[in-house]
Protein backbone atom coordinates (compact mmCIF):
# COMPACT_ATOMS: atom_id res chain seq x y z
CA UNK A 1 15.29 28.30 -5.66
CA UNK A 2 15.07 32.44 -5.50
CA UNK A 3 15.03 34.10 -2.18
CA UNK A 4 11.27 35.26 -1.80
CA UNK A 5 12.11 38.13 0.59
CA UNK A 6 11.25 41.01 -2.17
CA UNK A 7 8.23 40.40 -3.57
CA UNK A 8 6.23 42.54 -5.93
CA UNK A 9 2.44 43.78 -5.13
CA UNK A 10 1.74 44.32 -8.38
CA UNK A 11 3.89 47.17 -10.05
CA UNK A 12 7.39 47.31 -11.12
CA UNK A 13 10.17 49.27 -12.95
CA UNK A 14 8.54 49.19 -16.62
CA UNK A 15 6.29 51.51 -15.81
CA UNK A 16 2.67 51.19 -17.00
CA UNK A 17 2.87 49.05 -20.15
CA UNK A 18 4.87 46.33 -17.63
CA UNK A 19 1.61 46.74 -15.29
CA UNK A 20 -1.05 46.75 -18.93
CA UNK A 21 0.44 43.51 -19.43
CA UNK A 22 0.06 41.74 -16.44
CA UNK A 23 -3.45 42.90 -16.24
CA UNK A 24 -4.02 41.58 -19.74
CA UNK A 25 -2.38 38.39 -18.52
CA UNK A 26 -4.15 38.39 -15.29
CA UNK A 27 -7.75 38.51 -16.99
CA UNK A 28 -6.21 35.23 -19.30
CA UNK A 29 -5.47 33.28 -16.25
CA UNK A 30 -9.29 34.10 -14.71
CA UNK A 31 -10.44 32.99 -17.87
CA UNK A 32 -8.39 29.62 -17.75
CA UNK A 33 -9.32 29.06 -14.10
CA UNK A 34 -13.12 29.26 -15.22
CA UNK A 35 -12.15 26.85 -18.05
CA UNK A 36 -10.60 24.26 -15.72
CA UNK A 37 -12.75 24.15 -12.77
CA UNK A 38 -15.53 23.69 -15.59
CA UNK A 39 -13.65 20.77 -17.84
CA UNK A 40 -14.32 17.08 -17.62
CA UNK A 41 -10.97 15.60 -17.96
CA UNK A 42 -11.09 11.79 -19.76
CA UNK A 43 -7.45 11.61 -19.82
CA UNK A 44 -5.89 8.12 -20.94
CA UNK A 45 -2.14 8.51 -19.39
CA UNK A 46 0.45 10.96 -18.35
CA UNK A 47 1.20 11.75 -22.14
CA UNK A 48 -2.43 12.64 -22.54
CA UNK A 49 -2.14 14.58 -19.34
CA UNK A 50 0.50 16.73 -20.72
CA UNK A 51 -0.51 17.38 -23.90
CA UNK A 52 -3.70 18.62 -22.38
CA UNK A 53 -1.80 20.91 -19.70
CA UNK A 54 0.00 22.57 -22.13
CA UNK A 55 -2.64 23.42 -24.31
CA UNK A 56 -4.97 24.88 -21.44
CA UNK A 57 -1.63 26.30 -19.71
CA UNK A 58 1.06 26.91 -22.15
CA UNK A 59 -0.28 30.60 -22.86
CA UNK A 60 -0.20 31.08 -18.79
CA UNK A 61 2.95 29.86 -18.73
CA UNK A 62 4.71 31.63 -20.92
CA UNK A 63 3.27 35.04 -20.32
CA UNK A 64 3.92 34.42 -15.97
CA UNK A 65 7.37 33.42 -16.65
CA UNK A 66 7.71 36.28 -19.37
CA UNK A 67 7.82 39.25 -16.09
CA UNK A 68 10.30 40.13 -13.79
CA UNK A 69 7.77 39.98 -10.78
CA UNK A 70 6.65 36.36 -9.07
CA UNK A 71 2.94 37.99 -8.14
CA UNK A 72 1.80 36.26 -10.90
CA UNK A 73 3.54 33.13 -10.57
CA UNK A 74 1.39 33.21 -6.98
CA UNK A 75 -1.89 33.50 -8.83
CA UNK A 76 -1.27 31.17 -11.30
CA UNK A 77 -0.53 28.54 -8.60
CA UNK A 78 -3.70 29.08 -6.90
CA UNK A 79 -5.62 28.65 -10.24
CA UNK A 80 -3.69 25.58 -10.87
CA UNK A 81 -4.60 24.08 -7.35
CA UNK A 82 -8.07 24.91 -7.41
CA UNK A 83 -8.06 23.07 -11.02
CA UNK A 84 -6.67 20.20 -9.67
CA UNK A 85 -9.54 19.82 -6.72
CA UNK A 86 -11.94 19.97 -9.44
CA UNK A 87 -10.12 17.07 -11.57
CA UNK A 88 -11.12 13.61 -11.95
CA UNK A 89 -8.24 12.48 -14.26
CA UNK A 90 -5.72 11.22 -11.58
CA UNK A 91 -2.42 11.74 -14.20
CA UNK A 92 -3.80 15.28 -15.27
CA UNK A 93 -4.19 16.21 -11.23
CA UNK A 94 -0.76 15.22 -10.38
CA UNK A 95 0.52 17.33 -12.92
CA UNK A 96 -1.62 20.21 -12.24
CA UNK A 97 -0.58 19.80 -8.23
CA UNK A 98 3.87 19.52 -9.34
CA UNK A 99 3.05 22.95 -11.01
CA UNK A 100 1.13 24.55 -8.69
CA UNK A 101 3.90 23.53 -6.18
CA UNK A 102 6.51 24.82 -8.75
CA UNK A 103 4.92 28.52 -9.35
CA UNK A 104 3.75 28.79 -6.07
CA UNK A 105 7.33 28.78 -3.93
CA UNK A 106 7.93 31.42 -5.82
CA UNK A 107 5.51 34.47 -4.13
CA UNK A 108 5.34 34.02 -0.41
CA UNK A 109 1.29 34.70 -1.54
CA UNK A 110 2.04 31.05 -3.12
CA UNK A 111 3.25 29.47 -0.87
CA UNK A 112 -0.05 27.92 0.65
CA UNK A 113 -1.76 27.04 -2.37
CA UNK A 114 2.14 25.16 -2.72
CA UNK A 115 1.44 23.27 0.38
CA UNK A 116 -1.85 22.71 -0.25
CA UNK A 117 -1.39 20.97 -3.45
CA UNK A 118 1.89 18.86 -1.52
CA UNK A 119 -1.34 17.79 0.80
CA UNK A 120 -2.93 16.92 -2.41
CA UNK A 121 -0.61 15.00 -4.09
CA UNK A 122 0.39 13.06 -0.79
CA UNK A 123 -3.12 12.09 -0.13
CA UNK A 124 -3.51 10.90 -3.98
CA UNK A 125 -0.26 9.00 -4.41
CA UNK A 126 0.53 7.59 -1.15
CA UNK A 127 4.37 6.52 -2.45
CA UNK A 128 5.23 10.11 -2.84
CA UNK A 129 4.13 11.02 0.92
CA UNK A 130 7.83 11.84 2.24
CA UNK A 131 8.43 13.55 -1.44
CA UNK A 132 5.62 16.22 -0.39
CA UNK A 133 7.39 16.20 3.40
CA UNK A 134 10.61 17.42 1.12
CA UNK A 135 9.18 19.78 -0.56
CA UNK A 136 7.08 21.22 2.31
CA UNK A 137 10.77 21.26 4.23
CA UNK A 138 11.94 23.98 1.17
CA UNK A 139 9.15 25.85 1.48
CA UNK A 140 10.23 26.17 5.66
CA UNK A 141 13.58 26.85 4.71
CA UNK A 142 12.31 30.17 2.23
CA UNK A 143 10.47 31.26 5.31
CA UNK A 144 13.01 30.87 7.64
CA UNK A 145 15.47 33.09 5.34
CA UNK A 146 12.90 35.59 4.87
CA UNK A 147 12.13 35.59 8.56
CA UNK A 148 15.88 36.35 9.13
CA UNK A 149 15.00 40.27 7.98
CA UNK A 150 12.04 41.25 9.98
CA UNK A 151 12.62 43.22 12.70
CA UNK A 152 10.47 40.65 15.37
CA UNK A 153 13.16 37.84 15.74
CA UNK A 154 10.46 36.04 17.44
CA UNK A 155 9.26 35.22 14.08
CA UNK A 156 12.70 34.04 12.79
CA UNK A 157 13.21 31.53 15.89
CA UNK A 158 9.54 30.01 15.52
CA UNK A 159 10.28 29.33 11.75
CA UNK A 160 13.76 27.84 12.93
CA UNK A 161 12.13 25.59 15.67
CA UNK A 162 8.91 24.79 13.17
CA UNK A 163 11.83 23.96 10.32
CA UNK A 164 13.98 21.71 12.90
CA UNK A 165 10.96 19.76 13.98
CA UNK A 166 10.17 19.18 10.18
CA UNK A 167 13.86 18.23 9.44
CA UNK A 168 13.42 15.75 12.27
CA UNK A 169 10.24 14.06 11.03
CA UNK A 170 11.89 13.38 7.28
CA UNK A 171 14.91 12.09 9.05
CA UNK A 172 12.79 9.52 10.82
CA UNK A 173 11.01 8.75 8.04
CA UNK A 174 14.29 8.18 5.92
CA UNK A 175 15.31 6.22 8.73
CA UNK A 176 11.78 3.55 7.91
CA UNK A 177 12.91 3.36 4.53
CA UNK A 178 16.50 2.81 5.73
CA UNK A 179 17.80 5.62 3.66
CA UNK A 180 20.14 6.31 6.54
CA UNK A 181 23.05 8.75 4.38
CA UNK A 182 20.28 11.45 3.45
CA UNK A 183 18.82 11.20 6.84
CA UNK A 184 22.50 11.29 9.53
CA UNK A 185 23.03 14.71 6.86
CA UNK A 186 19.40 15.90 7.31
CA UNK A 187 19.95 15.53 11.03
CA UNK A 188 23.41 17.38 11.23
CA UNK A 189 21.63 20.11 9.24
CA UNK A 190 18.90 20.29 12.12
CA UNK A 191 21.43 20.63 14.39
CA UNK A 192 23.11 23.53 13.14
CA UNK A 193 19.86 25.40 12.47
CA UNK A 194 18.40 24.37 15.76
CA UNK A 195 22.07 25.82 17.34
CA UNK A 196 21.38 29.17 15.32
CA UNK A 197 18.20 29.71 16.79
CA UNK A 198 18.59 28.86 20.70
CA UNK A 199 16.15 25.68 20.11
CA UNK A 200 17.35 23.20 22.55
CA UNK A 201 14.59 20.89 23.45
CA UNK A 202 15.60 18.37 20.18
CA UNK A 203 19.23 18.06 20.62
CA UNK A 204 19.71 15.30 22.58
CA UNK A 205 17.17 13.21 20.58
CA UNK A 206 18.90 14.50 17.28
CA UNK A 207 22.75 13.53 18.09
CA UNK A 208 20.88 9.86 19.33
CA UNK A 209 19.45 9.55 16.17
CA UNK A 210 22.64 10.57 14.49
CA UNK A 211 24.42 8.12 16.97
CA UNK A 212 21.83 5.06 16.12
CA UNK A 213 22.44 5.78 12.08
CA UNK A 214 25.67 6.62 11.66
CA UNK A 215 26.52 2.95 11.97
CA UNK A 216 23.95 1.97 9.20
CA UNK A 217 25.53 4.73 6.53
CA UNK A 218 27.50 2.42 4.56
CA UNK A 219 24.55 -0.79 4.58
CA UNK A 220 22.33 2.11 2.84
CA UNK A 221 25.31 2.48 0.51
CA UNK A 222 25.43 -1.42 -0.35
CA UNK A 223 21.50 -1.31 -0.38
CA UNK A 224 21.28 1.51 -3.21
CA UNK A 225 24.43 -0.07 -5.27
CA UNK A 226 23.02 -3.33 -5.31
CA UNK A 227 19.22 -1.92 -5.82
CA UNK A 228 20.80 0.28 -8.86
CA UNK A 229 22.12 -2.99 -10.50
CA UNK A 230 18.87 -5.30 -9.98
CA UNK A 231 16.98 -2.24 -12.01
CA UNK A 232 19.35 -2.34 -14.59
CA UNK A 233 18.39 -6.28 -14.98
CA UNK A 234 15.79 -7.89 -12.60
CA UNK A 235 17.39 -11.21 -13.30
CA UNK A 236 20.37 -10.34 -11.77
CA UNK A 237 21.06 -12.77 -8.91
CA UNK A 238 24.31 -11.88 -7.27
CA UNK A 239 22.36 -7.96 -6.86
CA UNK A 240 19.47 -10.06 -5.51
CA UNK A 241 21.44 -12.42 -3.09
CA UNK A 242 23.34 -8.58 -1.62
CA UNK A 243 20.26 -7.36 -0.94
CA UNK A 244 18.28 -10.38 0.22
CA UNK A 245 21.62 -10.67 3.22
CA UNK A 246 21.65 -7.05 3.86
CA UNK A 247 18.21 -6.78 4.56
CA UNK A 248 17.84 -10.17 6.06
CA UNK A 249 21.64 -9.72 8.34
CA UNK A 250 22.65 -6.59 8.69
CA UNK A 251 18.91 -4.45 8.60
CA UNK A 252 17.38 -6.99 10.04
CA UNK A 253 14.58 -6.73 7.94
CA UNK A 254 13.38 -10.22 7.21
CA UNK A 255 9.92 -9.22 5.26
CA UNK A 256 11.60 -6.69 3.04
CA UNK A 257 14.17 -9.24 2.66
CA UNK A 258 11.80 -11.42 1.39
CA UNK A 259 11.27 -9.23 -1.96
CA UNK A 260 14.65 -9.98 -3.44
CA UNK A 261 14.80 -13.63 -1.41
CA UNK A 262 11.99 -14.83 -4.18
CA UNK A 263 14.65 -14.21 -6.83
CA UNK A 264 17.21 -16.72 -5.25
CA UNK A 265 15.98 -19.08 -2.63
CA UNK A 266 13.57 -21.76 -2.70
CA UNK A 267 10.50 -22.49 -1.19
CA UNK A 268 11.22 -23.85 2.16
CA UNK A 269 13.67 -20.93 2.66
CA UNK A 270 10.61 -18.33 1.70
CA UNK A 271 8.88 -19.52 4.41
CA UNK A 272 11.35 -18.84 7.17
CA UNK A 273 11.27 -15.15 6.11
CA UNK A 274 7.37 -15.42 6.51
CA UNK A 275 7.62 -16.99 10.21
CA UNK A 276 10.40 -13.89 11.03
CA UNK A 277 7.81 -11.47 10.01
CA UNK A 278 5.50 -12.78 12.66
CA UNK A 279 5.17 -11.93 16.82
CA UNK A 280 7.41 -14.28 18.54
CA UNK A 281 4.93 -15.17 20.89
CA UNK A 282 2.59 -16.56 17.95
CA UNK A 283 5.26 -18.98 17.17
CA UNK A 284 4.94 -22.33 18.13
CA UNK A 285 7.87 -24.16 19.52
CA UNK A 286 8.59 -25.85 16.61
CA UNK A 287 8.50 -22.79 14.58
CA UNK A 288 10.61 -20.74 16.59
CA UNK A 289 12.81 -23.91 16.80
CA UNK A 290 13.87 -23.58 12.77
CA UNK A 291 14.03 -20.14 13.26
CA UNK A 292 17.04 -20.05 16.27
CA UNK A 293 18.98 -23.24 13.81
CA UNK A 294 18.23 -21.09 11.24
CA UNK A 295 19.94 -17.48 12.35
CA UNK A 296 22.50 -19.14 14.37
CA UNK A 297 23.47 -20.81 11.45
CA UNK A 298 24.18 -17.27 9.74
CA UNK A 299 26.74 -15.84 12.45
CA UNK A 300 29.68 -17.45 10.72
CA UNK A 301 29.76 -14.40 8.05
CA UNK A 302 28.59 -11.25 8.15
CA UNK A 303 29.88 -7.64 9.33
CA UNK A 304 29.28 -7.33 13.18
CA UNK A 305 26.91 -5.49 12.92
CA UNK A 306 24.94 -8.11 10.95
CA UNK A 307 26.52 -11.07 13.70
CA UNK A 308 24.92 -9.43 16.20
CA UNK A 309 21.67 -9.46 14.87
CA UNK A 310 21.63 -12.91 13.93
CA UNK A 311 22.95 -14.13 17.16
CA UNK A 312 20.32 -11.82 18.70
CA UNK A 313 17.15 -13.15 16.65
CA UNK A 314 18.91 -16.70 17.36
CA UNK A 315 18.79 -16.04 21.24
CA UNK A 316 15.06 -14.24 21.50
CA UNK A 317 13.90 -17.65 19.21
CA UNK A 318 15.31 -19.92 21.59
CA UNK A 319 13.93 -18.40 24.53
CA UNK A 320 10.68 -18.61 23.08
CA UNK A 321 11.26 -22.40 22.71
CA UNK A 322 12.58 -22.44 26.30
CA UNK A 323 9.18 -20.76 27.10
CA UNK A 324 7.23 -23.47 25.88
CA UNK A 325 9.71 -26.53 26.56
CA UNK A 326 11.37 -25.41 30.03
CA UNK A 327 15.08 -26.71 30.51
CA UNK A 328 15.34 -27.86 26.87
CA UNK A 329 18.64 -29.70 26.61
CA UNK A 330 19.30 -28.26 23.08
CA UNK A 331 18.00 -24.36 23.19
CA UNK A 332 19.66 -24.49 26.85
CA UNK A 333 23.05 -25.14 24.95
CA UNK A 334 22.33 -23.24 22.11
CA UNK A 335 21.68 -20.14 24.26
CA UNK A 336 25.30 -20.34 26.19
CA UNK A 337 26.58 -20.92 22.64
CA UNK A 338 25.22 -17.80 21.67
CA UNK A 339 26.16 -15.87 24.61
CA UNK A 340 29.83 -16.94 24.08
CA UNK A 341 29.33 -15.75 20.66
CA UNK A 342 28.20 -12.35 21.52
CA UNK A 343 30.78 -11.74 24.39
CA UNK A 344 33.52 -12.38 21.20
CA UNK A 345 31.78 -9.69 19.98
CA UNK A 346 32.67 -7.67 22.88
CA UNK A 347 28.62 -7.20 23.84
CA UNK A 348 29.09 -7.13 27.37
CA UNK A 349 25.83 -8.91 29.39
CA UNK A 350 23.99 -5.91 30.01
CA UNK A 351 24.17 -4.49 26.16
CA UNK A 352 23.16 -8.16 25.47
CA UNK A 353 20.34 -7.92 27.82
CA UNK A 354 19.38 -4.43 26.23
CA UNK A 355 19.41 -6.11 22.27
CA UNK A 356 16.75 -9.10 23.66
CA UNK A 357 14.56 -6.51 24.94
CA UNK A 358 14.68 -4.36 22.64
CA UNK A 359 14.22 -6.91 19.89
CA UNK A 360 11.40 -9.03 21.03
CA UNK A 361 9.95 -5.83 21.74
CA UNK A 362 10.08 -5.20 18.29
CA UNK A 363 9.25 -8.50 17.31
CA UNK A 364 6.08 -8.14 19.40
CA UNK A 365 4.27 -6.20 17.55
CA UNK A 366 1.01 -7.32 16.76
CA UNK A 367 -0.70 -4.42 15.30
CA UNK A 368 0.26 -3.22 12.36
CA UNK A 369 0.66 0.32 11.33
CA UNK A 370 -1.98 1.43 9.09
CA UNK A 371 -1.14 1.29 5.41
CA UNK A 372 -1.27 4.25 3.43
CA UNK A 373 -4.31 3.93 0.72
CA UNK A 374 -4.83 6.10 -2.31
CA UNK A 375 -7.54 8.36 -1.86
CA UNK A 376 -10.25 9.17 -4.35
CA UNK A 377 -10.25 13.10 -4.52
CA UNK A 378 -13.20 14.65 -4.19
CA UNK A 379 -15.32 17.09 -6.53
CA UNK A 380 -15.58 20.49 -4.93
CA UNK A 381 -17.65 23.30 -6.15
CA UNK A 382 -15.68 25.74 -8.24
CA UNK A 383 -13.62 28.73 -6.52
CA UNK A 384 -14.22 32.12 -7.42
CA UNK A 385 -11.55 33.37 -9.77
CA UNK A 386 -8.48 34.87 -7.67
CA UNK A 387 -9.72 39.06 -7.65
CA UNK A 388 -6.53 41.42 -8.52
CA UNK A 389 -4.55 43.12 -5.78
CA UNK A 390 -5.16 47.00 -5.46
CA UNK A 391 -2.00 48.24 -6.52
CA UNK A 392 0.72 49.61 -3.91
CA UNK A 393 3.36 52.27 -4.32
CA UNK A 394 5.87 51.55 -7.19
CA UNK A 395 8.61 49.64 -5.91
CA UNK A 396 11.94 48.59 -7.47
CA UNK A 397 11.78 45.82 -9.75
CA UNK A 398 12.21 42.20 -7.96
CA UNK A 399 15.30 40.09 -9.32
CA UNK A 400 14.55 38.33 -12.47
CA UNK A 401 13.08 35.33 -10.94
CA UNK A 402 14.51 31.88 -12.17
CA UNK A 403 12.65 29.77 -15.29
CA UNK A 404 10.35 27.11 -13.97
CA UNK A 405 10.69 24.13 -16.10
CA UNK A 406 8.07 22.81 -18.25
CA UNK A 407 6.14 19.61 -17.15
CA UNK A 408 8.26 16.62 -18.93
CA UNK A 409 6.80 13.96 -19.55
CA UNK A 410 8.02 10.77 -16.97
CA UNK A 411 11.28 9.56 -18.22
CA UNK A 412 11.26 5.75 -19.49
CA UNK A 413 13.89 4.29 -17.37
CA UNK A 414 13.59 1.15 -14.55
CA UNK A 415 12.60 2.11 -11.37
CA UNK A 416 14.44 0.90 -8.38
CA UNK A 417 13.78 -2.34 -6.67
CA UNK A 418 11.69 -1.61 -3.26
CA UNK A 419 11.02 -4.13 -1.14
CA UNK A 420 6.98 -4.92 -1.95
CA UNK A 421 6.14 -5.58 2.02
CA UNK A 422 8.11 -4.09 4.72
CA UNK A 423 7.75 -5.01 8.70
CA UNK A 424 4.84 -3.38 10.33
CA UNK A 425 6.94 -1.10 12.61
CA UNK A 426 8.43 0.51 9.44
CA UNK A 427 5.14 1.24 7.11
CA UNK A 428 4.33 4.93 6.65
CA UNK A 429 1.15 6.16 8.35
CA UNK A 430 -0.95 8.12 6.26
CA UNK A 431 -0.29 12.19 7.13
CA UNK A 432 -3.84 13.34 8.67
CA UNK A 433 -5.46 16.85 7.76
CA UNK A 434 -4.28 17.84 11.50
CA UNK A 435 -0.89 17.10 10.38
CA UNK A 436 -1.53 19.51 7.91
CA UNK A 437 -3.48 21.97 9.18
CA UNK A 438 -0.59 22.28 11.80
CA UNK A 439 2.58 21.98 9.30
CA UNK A 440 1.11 25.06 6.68
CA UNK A 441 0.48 27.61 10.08
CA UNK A 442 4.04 28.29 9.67
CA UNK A 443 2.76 30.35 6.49
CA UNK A 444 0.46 32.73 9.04
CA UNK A 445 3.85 34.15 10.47
């Protein structure tokens, strides 16, 4: 990605045939924004969607990524936004948003119509939500090096602190999808750049989140291994049994274990992930019976990590029964069981004590979070054709800006397993247009 610091306003070293062409070029992209905002797009699929890109954009293209100067890569992204508000044809909008994100990073006068079509794109295909939130995060991280030059190092510590708290927010997501390698590095890349800019307030919650996923590194690892080889064949049951046990044991993640459990356990067994997915205080006694046999059963094998968090499920189950069927012979000597289990563990009492909580806690949780659902986009009227800058002083000529790459189109290959239902606590929540609104005012500094 270039450094956007030195930006062009419109002339350059050529001299005046470098600034006749970009007119000329100029007055083609006004002419393809008018022909975009005004097309009915009937696309069939993503092949169709290219094919009809490049024949409305190739020209563009070529000619924008033909200068020395990233003005025009600016303009072209807003044309390619505005396009994409005006399109019905979801494949053809996605498209047009990735390359209005693509030109647009490269002008800081892109750089909104970038996040604007991330917005886009996040509200259309819900699945790519914490994709956008990466993207967005580059975009913070070309402001924050440009802010690094200005004279008001106010600016440059706001765009730090704005770029940590962003950093944080992917981690956390990451953390949901237990993708917990890329998220421990995201957060010891906050901390530096929260160091480098005097922004304490996060620090402590940063090396506790680091602290909290360190442990869960290499279970990511196993996950995306074994994940990697059910893609390569679906039918492959030793992949499915890994991940079925590492989500069930050591994530603790019955209902996304449940995914890969269909491949290799029966029906009775299906149903105990189902009752684990539920509050423990909707469980009858019975029910929360086969669930304590069930997990206690499981602490024989396992890492400690996942031993704990049978033994743990095991002892919040039986307590439930205990709830319900006070002084219960057999969950009374289950429970000291367990206990003696844990303290071989080395879980002293008060940890112990800290796991229940925490867990049924957890397991309490009623309401779900609301599921992201695609949005239709909306028609909008058509924008008024981007009007050309006046033209400044001659300034030396930018660096020669790096290629974009074409739109490809998707690569035929099998995507990797994810778990079809997740627990409630770890859906994504659909970003809001305040979320928004506040995450792009980094661009007014």
């Amino acid at each position: 990605m270039m450094n956007t610091s030195t930006m062009d306003s419109g002339s350059n070293a050529r001299g005046d045939s470098g600034g006749t062409f970009r007119g000329n070029l100029f007055v083609t992209m006004v002419g393809l924004a008018a022909l975009a905002l005004s097309a009915s797009l009937v696309l069939g699929d993503a092949a169709s969607a290219k094919a009809k890109f490049d024949e409305t954009y190739g020209v563009a293209i070529r000619g924008v990524k033909s200068t020395r100067t990233s003005s025009d890569d600016a303009k072209l992204a807003i044309i390619l936004r505005d396009a994409a508000k005006a399109s019905t044809d979801e494949d053809y909008t996605i498209l047009l948003l990735e390359q209005a994100y693509e030109f647009g990073k490269l002008h800081t006068d892109g750089m909104r119509a970038a996040a604007d079509a991330l917005q886009h794109l996040a509200t259309i295909a819900p699945r790519r939500q914490l994709e956008a939130q990466e993207k967005l995060l580059a975009l913070y991280e070309i402001v924050f090096r440009n802010a690094a030059g200005r004279p008001d190092k106010t600016v440059h510590r706001k765009a730090g602190t704005a770029t940590t708290d962003l950093m944080v927010e992917i981690a956390q997501a990451k953390g949901r999808r237990a993708e917990y390698n890329a998220a421990v590095m995201l957060l010891r890349k906050a901390t530096a750049l929260s160091r480098s800019v005097a922004y304490s307030d996060r620090l402590d919650e940063i090396n506790e989140m680091i602290r909290d996923m360190t442990p869960l590194a290499p279970i990511d690892s196993k996950v995306q291994s074994a994940r990697r080889a059910l893609a390569r064949d679906p039918a492959d049951k030793e992949a499915a049994r890994t991940l079925t046990d590492l989500y069930l044991k050591d994530l603790d993640r019955p209902t996304s274990a449940k995914t890969y459990a269909e491949i290799v356990d029966d029906a009775a067994t299906l149903e105990l992930y189902e009752l684990a997915g539920k509050p423990v205080d909707s469980l009858a006694a019975a029910e929360a019976t086969r669930l304590a046999r069930w997990y206690e059963g499981m602490a024989g094998q396992g890492t400690p990590i996942a031993k704990t968090n049978v033994l743990i499920r095991a002892k919040v189950y039986y307590a439930r029964v205990l709830a319900q069927k006070a002084g219960d012979a057999d969950a009374t000597a289950s429970m000291t069981k367990i206990d003696l289990s844990l303290a071989a563990l080395k879980l002293d009492g008060d940890k112990v004590s800290e796991l229940v909580k925490s867990r049924r806690d957890r397991l309490g949780i009623t309401v779900a979070a609301r599921p992201v659902k695609p949005v239709e986009p909306k028609p909008v009227p058509p924008v008024p054709p981007v009007p050309p800058k006046p033209v400044d002083p001659v300034k030396p000529a930018d660096p020669v800006k790096p290629p974009v790459a074409p739109p490809a189109a998707p690569p035929v290959m099998a995507a990797e397993p994810e778990p079809k239902e997740v627990e409630p606590e770890y859906r994504e929540e659909e970003l809001t247009d305040e979320y928004w609104k506040k995450r792009k005012s980094i661009f007014d500094f």
